[in-house]
Protein backbone atom coordinates (compact mmCIF):
# COMPACT_ATOMS: atom_id res chain seq x y z
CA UNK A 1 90.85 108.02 90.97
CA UNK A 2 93.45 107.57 88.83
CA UNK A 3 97.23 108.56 90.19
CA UNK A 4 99.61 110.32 88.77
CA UNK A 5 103.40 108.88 88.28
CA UNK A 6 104.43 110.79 91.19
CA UNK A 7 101.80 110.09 93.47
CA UNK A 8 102.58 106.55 92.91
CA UNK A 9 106.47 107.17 93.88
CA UNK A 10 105.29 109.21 97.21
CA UNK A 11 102.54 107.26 98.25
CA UNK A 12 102.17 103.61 96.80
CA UNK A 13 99.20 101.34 97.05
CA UNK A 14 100.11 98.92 99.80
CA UNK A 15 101.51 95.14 98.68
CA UNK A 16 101.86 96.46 94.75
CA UNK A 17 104.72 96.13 92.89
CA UNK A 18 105.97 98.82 91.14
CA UNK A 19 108.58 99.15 87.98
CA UNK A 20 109.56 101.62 86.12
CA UNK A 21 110.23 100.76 82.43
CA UNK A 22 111.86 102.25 79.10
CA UNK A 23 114.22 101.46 76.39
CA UNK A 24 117.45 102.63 75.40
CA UNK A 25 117.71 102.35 71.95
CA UNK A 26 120.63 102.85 69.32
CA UNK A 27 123.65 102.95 72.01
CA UNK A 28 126.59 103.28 69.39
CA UNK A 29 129.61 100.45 69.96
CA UNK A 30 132.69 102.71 69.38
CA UNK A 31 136.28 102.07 69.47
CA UNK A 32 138.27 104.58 69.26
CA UNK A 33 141.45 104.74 66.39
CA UNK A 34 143.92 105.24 68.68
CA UNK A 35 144.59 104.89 72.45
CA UNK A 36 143.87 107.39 74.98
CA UNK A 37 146.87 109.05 77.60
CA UNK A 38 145.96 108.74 81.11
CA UNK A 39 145.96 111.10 83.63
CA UNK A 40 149.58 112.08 85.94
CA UNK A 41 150.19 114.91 88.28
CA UNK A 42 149.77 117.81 86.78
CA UNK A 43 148.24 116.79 83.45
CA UNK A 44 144.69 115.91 82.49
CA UNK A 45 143.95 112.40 81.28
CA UNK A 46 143.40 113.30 77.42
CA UNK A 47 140.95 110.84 74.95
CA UNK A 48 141.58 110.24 71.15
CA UNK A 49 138.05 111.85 69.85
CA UNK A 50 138.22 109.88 66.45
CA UNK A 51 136.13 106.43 66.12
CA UNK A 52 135.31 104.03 64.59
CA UNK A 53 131.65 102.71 64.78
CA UNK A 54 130.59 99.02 65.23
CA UNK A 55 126.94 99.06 65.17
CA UNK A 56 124.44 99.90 67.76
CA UNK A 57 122.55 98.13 70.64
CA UNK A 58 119.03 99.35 72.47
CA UNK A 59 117.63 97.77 75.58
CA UNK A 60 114.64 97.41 77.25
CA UNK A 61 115.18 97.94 81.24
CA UNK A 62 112.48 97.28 84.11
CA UNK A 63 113.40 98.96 87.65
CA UNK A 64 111.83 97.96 90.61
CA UNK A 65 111.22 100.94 92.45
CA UNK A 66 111.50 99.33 95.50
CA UNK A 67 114.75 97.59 95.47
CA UNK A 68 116.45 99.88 92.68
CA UNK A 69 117.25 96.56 91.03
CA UNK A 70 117.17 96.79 87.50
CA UNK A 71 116.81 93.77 84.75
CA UNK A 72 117.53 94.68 81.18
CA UNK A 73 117.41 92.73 77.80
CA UNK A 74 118.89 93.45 74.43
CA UNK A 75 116.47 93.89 71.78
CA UNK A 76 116.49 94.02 68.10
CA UNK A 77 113.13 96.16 67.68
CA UNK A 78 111.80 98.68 69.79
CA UNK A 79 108.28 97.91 69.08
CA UNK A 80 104.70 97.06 70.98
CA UNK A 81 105.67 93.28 69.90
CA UNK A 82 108.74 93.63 71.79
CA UNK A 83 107.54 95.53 74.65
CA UNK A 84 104.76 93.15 75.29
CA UNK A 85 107.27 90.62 75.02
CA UNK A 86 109.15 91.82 77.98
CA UNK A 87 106.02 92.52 79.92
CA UNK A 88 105.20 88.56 79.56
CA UNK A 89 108.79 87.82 80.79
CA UNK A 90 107.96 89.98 84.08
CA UNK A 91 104.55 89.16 84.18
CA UNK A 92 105.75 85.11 84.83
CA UNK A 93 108.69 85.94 87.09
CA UNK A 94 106.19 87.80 89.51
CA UNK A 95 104.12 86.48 92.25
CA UNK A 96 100.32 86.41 89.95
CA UNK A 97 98.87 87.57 93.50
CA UNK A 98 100.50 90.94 93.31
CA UNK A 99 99.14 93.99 91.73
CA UNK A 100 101.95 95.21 89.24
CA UNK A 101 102.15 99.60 89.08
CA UNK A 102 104.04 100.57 86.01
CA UNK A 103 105.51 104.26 85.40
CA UNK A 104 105.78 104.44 81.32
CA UNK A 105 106.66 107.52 79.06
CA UNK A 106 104.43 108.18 75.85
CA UNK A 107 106.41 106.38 73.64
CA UNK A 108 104.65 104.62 70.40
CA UNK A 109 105.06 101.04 72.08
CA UNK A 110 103.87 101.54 75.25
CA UNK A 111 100.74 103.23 73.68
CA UNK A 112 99.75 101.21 70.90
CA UNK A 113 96.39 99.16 70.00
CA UNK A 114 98.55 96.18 70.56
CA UNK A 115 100.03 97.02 73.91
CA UNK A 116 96.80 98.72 75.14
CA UNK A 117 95.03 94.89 74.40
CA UNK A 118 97.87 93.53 76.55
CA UNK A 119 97.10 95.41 79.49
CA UNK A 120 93.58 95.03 78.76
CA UNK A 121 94.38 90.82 79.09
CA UNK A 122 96.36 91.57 82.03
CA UNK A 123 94.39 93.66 84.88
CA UNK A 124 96.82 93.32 87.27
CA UNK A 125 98.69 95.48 85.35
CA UNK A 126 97.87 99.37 86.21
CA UNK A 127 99.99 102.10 84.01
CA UNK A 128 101.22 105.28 85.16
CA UNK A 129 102.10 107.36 82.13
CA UNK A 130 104.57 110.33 82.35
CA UNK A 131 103.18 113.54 80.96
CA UNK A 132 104.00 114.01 77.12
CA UNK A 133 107.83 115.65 76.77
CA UNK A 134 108.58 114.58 80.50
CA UNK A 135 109.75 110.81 80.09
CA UNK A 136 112.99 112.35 82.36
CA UNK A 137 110.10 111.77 85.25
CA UNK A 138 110.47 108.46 84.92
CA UNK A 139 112.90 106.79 87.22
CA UNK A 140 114.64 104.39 85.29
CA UNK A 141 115.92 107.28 82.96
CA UNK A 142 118.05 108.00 86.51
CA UNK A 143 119.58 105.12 85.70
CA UNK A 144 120.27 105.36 82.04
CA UNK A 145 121.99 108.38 82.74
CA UNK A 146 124.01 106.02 85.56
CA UNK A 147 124.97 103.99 82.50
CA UNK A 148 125.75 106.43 80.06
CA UNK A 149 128.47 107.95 82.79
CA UNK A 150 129.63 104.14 84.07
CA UNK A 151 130.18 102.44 81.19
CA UNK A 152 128.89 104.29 77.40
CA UNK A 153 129.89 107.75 77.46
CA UNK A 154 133.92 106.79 78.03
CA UNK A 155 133.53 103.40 76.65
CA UNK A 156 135.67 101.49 73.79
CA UNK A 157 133.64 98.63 72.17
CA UNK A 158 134.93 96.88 69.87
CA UNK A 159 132.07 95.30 68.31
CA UNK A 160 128.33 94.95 69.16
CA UNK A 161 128.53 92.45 71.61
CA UNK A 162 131.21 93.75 73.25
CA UNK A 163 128.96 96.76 74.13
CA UNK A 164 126.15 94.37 75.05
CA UNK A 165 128.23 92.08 77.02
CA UNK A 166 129.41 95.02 79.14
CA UNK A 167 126.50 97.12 80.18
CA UNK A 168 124.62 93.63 81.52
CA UNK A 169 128.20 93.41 83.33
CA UNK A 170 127.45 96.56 85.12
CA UNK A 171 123.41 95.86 85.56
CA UNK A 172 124.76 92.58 87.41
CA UNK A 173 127.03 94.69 89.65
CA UNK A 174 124.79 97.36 89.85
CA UNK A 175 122.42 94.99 91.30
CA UNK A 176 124.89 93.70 93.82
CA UNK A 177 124.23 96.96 96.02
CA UNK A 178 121.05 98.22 94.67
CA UNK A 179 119.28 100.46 96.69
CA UNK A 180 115.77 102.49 95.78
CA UNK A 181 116.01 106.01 94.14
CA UNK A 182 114.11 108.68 96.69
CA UNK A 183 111.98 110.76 94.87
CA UNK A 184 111.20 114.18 96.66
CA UNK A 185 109.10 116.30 94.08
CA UNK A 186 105.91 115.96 95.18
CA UNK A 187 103.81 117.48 92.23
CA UNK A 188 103.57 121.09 93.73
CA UNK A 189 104.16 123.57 90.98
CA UNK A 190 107.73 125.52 90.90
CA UNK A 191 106.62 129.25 91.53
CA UNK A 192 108.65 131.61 89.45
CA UNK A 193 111.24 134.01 90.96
């Protein structure tokens, strides 16, 4: 029987290891034209809404669902060639004993003829794939959202690298007190009010 994405969160095969994966692509490196005013009693910290733009970066970030540890690595192209790439990266830095669970979205990489032959080469690998429009069930989007409030959405990045150079300076102290996301839903249908 085949489990769903959930199932897997609630109720894991025992000994497996199991990641959560996506990519974050086209994260815009902004500074902004002129400095912000912070905060004092009585008045609101206030942010200069006119930028300038730097470029982009995307990411590819594995979570183990165990630990809540995250890795991530810039990429250049969000593609099955890059996606596979990663996988090989993971695949080597885990223990070839273990049974690897993996919670995907739909997206074009993770479903392609070329991916689908890398898990096909790899059957330790088992894929647990959100349903279509739902990739939000997919933990590691948790902490994309983490990373959007921490360090993008208030941000000022002065060029490309700056941006990159900064968000794997918060995955490192992210890491540093890690602990696993608990996931409560456990697949029974909301019942309208």
């Amino acid at each position: 029987m085949r489990r769903r994405h959930w199932q897997l969160y609630l109720a894991p095969p025992p000994g497996v290891v199991r990641l959560s994966i996506d990519e974050k692509t086209s994260v815009q490196a902004r500074s902004r034209k002129h400095p912000g005013h912070p905060g004092a009693p009585g008045r609101e910290a206030r942010q200069e809404f006119e930028y300038r733009r730097h470029g982009t970066v995307s990411i590819i970030a594995a979570m183990d669902i165990d630990t809540g540890q995250v890795l991530t690595e810039a990429i250049e192209h969000n593609n099955s060639a890059t996606f596979t790439a990663f996988l090989d990266t993971l695949d080597a830095a885990i223990d070839p004993g273990r049974e690897i669970h993996l919670v995907l979205d739909n997206g074009s990489s993770h479903t392609s003829k070329h991916t689908k032959a890398w898990f096909h080469a790899h059957p330790r690998w088992h894929t647990h794939y959100t349903p279509p429009h739902a990739s939000w069930l997919n933990m590691i989007e948790i902490w994309f959202s983490t990373l959007a409030k921490r360090v993008i959405r208030y941000g000022d990045f002065p060029s490309r690298g700056d941006l990159a150079d900064k968000i794997e300076a918060f995955t490192n102290l992210y890491n540093e007190t890690a602990t696993p996301y608990r996931w409560a839903y456990d697949g029974t249908p909301l019942k309208a009010t």
